[in-house]
PDB file of N, CA and C in Angstrom:
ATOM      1  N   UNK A   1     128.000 107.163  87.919  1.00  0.00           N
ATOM      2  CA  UNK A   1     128.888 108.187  87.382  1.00  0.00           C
ATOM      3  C   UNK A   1     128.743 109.452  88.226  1.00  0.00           C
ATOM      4  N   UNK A   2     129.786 110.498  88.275  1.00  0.00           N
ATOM      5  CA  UNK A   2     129.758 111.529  89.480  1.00  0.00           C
ATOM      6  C   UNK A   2     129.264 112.309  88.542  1.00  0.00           C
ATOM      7  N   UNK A   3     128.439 113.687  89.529  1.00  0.00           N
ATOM      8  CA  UNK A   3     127.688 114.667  88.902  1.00  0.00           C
ATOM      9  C   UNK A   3     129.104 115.442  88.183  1.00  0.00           C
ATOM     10  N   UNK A   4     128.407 116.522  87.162  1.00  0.00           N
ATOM     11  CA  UNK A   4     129.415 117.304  86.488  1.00  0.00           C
ATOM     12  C   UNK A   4     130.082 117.936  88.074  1.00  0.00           C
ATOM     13  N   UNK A   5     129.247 118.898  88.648  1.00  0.00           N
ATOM     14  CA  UNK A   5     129.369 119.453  89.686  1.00  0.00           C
ATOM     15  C   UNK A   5     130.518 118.816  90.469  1.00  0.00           C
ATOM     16  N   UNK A   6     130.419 117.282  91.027  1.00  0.00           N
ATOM     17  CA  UNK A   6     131.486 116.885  91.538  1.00  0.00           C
ATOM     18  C   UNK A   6     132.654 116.705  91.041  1.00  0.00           C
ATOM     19  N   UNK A   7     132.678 116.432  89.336  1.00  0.00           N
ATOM     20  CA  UNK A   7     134.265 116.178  88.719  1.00  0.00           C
ATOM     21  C   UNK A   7     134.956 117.328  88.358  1.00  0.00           C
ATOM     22  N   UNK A   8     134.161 118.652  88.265  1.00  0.00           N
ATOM     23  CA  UNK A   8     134.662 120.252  88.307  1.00  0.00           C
ATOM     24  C   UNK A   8     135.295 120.139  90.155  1.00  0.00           C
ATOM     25  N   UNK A   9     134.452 119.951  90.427  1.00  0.00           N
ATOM     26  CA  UNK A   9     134.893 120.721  92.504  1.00  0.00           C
ATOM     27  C   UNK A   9     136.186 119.961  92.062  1.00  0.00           C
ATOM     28  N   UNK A  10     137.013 118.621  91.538  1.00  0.00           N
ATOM     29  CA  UNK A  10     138.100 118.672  91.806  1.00  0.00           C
ATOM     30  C   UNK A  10     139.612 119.069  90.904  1.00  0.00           C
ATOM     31  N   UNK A  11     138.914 119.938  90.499  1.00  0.00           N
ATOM     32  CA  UNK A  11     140.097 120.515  89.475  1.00  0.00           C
ATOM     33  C   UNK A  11     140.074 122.094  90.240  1.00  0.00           C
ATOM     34  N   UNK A  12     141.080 122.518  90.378  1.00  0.00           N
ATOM     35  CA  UNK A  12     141.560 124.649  90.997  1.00  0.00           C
ATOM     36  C   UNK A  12     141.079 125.315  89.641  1.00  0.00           C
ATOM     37  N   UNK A  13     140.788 126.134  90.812  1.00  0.00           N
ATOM     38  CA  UNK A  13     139.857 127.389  89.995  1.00  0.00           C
ATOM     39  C   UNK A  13     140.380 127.712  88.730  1.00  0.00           C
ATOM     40  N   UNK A  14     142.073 128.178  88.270  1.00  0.00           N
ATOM     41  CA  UNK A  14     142.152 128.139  87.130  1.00  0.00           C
ATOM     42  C   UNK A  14     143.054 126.582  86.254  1.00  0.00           C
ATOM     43  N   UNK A  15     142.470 125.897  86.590  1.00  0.00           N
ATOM     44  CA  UNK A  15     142.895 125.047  86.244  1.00  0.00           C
ATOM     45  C   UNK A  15     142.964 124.899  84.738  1.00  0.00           C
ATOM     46  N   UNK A  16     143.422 123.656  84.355  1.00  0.00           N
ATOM     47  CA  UNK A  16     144.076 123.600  82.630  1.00  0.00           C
ATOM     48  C   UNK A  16     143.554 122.200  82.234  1.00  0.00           C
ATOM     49  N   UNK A  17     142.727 121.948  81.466  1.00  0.00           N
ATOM     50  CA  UNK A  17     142.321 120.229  80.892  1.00  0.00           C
ATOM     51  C   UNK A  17     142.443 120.644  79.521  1.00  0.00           C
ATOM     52  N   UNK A  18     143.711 119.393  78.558  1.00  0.00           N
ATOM     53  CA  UNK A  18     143.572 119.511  77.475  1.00  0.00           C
ATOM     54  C   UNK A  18     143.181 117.642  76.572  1.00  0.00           C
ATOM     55  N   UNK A  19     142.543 118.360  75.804  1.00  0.00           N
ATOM     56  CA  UNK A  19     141.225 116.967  75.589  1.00  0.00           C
ATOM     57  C   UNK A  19     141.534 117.293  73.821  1.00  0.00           C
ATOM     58  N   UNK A  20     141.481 116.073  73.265  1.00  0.00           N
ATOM     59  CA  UNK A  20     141.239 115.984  71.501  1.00  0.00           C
ATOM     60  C   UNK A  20     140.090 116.954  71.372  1.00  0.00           C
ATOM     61  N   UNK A  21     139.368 117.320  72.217  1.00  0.00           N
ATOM     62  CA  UNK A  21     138.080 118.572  72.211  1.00  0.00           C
ATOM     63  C   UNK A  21     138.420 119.662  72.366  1.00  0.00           C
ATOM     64  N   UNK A  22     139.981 120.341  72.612  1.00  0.00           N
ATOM     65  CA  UNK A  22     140.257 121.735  72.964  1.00  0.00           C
ATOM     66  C   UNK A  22     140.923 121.697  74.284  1.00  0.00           C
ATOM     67  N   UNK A  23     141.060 122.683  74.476  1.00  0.00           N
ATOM     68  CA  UNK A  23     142.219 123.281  75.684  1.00  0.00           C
ATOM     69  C   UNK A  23     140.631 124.356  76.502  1.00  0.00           C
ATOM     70  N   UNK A  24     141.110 124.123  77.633  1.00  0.00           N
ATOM     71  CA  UNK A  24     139.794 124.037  78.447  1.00  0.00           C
ATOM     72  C   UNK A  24     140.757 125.091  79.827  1.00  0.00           C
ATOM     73  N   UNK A  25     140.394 126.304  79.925  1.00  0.00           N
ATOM     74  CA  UNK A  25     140.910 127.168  81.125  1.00  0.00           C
ATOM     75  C   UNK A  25     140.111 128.005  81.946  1.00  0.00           C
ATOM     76  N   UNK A  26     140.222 126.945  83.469  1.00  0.00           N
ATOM     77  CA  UNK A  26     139.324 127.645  84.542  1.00  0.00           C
ATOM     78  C   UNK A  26     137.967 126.797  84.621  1.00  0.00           C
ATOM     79  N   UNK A  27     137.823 126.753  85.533  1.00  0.00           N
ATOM     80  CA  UNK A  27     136.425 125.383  85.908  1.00  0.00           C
ATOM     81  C   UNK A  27     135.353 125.743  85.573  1.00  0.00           C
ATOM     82  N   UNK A  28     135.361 127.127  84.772  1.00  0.00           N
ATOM     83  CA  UNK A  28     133.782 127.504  83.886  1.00  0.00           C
ATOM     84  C   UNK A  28     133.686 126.823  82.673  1.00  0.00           C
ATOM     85  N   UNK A  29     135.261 127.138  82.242  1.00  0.00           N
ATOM     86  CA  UNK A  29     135.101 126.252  80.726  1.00  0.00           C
ATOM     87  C   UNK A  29     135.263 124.620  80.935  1.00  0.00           C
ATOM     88  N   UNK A  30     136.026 124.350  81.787  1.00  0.00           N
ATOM     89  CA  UNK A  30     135.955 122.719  81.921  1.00  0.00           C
ATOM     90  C   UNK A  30     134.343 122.276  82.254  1.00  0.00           C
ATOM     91  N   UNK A  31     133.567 122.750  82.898  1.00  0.00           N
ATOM     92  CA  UNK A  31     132.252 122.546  82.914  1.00  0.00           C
ATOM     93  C   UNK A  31     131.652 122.186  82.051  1.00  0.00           C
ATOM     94  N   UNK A  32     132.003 123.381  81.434  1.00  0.00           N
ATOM     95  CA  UNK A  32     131.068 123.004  79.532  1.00  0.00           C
ATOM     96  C   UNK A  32     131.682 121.900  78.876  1.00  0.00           C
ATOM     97  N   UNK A  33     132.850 121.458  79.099  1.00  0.00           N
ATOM     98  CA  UNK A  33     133.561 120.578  78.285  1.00  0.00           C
ATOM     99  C   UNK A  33     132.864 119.145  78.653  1.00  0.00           C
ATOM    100  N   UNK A  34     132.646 119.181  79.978  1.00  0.00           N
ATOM    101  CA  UNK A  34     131.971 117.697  80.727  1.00  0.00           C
ATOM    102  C   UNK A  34     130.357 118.097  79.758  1.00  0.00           C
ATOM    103  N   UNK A  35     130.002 119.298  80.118  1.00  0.00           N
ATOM    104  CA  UNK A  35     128.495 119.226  79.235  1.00  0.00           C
ATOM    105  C   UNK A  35     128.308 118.562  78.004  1.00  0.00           C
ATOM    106  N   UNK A  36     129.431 119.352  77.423  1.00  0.00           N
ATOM    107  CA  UNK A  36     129.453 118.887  75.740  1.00  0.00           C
ATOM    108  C   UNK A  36     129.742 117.626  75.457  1.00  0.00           C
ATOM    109  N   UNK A  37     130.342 117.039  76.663  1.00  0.00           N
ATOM    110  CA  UNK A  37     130.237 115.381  76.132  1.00  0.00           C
ATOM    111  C   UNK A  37     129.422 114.706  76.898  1.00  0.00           C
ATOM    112  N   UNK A  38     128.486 114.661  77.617  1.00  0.00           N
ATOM    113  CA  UNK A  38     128.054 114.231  78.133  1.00  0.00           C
ATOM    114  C   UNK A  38     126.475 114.310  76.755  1.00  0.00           C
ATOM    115  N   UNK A  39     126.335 115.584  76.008  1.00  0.00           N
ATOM    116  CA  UNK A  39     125.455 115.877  75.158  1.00  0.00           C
ATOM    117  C   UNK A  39     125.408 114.951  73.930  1.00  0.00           C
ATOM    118  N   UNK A  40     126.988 114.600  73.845  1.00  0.00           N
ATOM    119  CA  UNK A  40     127.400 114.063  72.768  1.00  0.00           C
ATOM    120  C   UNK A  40     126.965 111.924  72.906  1.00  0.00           C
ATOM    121  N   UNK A  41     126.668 111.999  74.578  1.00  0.00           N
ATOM    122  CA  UNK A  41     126.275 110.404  75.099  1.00  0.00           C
ATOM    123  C   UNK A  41     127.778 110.017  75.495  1.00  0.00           C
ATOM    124  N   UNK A  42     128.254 110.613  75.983  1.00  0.00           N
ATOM    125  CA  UNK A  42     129.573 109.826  76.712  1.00  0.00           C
ATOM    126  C   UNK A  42     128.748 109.062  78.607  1.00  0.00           C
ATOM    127  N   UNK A  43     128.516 107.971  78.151  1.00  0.00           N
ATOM    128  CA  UNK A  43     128.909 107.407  79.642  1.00  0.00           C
ATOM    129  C   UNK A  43     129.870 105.870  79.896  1.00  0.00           C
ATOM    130  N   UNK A  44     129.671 105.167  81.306  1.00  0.00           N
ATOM    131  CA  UNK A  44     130.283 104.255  81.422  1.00  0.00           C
ATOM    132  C   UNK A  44     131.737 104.737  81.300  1.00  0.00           C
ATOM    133  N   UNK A  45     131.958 105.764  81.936  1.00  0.00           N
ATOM    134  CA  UNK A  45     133.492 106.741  82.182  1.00  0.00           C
ATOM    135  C   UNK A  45     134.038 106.289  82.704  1.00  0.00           C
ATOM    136  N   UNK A  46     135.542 105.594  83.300  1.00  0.00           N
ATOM    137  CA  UNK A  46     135.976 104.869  83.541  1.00  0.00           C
ATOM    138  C   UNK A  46     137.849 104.930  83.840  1.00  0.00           C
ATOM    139  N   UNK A  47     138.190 105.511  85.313  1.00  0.00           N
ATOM    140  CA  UNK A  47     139.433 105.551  84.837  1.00  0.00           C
ATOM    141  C   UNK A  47     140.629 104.756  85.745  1.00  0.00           C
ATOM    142  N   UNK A  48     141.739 104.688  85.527  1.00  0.00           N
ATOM    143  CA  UNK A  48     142.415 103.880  86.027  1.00  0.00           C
ATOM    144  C   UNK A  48     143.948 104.442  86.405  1.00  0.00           C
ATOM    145  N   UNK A  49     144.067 104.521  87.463  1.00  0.00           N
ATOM    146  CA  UNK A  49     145.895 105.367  87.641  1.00  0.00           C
ATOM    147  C   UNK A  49     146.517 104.315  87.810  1.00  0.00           C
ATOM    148  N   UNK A  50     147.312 104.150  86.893  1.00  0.00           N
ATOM    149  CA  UNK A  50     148.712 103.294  86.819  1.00  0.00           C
ATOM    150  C   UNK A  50     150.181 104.083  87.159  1.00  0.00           C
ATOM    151  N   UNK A  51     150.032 105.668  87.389  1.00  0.00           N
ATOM    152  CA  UNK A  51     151.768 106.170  88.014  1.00  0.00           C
ATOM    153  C   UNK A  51     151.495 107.408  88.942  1.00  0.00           C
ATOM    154  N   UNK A  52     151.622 106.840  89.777  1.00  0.00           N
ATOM    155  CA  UNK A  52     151.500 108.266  91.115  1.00  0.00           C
ATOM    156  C   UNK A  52     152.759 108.746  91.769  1.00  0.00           C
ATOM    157  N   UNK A  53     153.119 109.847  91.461  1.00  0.00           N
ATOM    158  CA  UNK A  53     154.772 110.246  92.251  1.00  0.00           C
ATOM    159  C   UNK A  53     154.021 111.798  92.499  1.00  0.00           C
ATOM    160  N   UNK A  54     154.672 111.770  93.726  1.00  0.00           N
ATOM    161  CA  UNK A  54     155.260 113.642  94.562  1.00  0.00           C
ATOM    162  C   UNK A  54     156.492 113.742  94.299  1.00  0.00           C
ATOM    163  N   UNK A  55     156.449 114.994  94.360  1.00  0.00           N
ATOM    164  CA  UNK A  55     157.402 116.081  93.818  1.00  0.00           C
ATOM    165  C   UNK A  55     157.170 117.804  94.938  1.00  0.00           C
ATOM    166  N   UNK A  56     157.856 117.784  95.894  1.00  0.00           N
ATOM    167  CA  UNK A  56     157.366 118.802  96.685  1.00  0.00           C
ATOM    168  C   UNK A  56     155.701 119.287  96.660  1.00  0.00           C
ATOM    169  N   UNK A  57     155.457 120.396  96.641  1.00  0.00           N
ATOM    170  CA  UNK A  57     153.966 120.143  96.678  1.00  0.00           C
ATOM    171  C   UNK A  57     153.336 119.803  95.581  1.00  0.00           C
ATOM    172  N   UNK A  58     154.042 118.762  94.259  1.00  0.00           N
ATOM    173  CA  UNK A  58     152.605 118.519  93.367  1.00  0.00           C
ATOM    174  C   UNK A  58     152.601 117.228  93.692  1.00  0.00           C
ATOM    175  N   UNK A  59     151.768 116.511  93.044  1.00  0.00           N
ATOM    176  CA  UNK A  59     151.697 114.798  92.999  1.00  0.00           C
ATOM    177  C   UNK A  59     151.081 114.600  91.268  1.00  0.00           C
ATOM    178  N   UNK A  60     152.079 113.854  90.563  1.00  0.00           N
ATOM    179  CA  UNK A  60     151.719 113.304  88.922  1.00  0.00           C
ATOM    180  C   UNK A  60     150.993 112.315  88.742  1.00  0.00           C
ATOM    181  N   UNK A  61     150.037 112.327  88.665  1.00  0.00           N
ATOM    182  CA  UNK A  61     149.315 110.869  88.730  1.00  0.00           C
ATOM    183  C   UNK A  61     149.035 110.564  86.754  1.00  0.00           C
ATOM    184  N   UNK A  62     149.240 109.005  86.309  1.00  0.00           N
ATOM    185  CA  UNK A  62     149.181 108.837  84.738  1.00  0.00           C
ATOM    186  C   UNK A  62     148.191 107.070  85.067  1.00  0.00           C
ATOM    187  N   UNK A  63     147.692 107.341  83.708  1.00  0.00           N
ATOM    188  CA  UNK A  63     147.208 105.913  83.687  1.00  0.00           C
ATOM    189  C   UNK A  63     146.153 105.914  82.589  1.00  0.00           C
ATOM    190  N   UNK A  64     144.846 104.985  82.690  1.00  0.00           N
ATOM    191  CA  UNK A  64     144.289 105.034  81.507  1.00  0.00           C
ATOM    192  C   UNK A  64     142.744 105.192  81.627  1.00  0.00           C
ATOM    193  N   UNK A  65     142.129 105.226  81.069  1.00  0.00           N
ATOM    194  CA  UNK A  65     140.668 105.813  80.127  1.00  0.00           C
ATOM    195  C   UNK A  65     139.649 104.804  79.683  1.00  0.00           C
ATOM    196  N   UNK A  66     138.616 104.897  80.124  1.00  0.00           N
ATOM    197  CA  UNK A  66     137.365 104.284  79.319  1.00  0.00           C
ATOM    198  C   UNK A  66     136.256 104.773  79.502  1.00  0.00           C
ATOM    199  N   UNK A  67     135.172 104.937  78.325  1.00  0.00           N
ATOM    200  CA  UNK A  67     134.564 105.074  77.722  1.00  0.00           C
ATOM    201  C   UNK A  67     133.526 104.563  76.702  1.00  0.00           C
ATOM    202  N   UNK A  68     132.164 105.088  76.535  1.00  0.00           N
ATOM    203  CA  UNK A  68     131.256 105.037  75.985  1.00  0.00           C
ATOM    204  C   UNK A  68     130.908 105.981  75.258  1.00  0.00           C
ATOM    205  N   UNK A  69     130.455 106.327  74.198  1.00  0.00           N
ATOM    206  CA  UNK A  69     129.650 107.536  73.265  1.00  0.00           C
ATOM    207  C   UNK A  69     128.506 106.613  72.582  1.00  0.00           C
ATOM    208  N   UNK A  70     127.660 106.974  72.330  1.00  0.00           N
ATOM    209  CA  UNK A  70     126.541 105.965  72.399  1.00  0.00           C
ATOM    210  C   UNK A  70     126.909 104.230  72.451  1.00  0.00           C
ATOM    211  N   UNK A  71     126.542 103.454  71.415  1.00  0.00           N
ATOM    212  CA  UNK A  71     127.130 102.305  71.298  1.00  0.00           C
ATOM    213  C   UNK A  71     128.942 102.007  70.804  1.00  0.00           C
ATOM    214  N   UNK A  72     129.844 103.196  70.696  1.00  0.00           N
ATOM    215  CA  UNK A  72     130.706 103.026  70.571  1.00  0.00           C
ATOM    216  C   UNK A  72     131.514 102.990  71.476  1.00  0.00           C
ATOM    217  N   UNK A  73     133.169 102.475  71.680  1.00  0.00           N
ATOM    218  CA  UNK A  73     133.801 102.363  72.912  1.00  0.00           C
ATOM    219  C   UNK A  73     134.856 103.161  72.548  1.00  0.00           C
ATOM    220  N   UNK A  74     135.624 103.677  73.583  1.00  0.00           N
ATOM    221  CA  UNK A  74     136.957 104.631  73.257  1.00  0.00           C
ATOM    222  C   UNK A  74     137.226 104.121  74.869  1.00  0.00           C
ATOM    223  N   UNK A  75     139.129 104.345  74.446  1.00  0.00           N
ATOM    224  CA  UNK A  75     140.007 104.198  75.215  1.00  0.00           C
ATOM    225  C   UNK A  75     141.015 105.314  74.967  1.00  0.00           C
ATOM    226  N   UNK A  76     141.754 105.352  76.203  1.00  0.00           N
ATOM    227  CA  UNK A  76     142.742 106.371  76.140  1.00  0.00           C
ATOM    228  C   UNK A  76     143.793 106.254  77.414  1.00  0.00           C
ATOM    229  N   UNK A  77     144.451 107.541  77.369  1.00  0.00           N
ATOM    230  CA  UNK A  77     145.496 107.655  78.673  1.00  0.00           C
ATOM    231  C   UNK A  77     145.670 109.352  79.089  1.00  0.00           C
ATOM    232  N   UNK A  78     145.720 109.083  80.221  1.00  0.00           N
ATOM    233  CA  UNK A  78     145.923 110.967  80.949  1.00  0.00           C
ATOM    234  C   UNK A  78     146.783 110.991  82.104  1.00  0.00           C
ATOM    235  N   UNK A  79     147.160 112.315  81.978  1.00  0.00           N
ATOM    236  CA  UNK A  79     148.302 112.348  83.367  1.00  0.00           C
ATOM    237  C   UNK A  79     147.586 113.386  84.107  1.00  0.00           C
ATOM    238  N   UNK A  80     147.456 113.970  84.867  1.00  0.00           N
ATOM    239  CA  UNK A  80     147.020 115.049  85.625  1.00  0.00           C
ATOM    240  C   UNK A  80     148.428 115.479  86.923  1.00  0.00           C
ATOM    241  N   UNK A  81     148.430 116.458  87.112  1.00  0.00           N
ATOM    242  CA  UNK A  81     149.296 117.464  88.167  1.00  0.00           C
ATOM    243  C   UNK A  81     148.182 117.941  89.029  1.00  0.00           C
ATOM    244  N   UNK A  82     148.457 117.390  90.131  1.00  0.00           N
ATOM    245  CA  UNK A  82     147.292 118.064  91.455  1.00  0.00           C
ATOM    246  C   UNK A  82     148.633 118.897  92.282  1.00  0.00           C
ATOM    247  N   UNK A  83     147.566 119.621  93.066  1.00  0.00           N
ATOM    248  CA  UNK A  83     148.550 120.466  94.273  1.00  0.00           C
ATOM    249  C   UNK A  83     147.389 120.442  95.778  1.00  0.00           C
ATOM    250  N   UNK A  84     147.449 121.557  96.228  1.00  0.00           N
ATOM    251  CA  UNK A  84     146.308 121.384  97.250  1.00  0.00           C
ATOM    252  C   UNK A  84     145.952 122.887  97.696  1.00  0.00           C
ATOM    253  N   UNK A  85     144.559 123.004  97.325  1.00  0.00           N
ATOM    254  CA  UNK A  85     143.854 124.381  97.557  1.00  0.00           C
ATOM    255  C   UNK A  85     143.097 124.381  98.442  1.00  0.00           C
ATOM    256  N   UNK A  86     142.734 125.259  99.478  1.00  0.00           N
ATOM    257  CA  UNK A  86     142.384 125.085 100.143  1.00  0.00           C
ATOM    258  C   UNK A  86     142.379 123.806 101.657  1.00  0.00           C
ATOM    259  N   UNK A  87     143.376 123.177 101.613  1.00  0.00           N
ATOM    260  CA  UNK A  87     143.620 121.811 101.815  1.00  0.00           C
ATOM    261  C   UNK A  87     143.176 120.636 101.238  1.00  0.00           C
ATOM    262  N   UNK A  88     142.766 120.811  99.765  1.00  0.00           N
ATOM    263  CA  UNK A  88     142.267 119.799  99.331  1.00  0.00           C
ATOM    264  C   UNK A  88     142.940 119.511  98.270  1.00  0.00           C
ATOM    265  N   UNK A  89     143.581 118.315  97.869  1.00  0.00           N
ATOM    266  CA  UNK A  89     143.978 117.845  96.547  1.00  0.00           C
ATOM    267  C   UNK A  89     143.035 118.725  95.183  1.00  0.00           C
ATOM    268  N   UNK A  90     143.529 119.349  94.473  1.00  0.00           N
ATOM    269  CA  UNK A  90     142.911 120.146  92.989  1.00  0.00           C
ATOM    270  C   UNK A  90     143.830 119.663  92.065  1.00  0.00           C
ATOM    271  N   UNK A  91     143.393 119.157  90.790  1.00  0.00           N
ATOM    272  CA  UNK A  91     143.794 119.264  89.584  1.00  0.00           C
ATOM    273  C   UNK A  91     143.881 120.260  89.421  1.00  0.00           C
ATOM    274  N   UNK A  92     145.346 120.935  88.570  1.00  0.00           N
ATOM    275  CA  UNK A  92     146.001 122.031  88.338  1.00  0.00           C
ATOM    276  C   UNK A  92     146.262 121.687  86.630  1.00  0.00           C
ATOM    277  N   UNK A  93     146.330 120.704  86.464  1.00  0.00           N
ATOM    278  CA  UNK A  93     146.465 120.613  84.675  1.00  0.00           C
ATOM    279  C   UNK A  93     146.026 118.862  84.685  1.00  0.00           C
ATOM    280  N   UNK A  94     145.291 118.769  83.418  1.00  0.00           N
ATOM    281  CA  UNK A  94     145.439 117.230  82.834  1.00  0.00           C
ATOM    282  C   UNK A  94     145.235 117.411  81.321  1.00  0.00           C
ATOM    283  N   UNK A  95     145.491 116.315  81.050  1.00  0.00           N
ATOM    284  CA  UNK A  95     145.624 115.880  79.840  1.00  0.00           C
ATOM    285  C   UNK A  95     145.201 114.579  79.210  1.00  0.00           C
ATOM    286  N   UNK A  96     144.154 114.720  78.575  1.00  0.00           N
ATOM    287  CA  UNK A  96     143.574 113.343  78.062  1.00  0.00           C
ATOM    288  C   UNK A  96     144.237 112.898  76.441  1.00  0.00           C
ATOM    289  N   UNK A  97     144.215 111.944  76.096  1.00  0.00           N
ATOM    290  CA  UNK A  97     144.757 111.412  74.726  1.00  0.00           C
ATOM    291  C   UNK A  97     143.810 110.139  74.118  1.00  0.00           C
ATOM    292  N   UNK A  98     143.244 110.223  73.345  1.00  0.00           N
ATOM    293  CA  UNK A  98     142.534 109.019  72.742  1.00  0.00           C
ATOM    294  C   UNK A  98     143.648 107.819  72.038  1.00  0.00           C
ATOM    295  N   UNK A  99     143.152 106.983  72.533  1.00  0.00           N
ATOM    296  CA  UNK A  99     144.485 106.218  72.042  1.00  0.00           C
ATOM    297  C   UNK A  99     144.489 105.508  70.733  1.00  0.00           C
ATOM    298  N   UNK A 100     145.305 105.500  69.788  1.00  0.00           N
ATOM    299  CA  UNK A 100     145.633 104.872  68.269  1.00  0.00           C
ATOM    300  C   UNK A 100     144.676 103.835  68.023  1.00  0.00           C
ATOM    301  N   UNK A 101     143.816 103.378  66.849  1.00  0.00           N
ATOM    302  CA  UNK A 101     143.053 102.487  66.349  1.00  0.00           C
ATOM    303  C   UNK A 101     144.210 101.219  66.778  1.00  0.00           C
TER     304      UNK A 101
END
């Protein structure tokens, strides 16, 4: 699994993650958000892009989610909007969704 450190470096500085955990603005608070679940025993993270399109400078990428919290399993789906900062692909917004029993 990647350090917190590495799954923050790829989201822009004020970036936007909204999670069944809150609305998360700027890579100080998304930090804590990876903390707080990681506190909570989230591993075995797991994700999968099933729709990638550009659009002048963004690219939409959607697809799906997996997960661990202690012995329990969760699934889901997220889209994310990247652009490029510094020359590097950044998440600029995502969006996670836990998906229906």
């Amino acid at each position: 699994m990647p350090t917190i450190s590495n799954l923050v470096a790829t989201f822009a500085e004020n970036a936007v993650r909204v999670t069944p955990s809150g609305i998360f603005q700027g890579r100080d608070a998304i930090r804590g958000s990876f903390r707080d679940a990681l506190k909570l025993g989230l591993h075995d993270y797991s994700v999968q892009r099933t729709i990638s399109r550009s659009s002048g400078a963004f690219v939409f990428n959607a697809g799906t989610w997996q997960a661990k919290v202690g012995d329990w399993s969760f699934h889901g789906y997220y889209s994310s909007i990247l652009t490029s900062e510094g020359g590097q692909p950044k998440i600029v917004e995502e969006t996670v969704a836990v998906a229906a029993p």
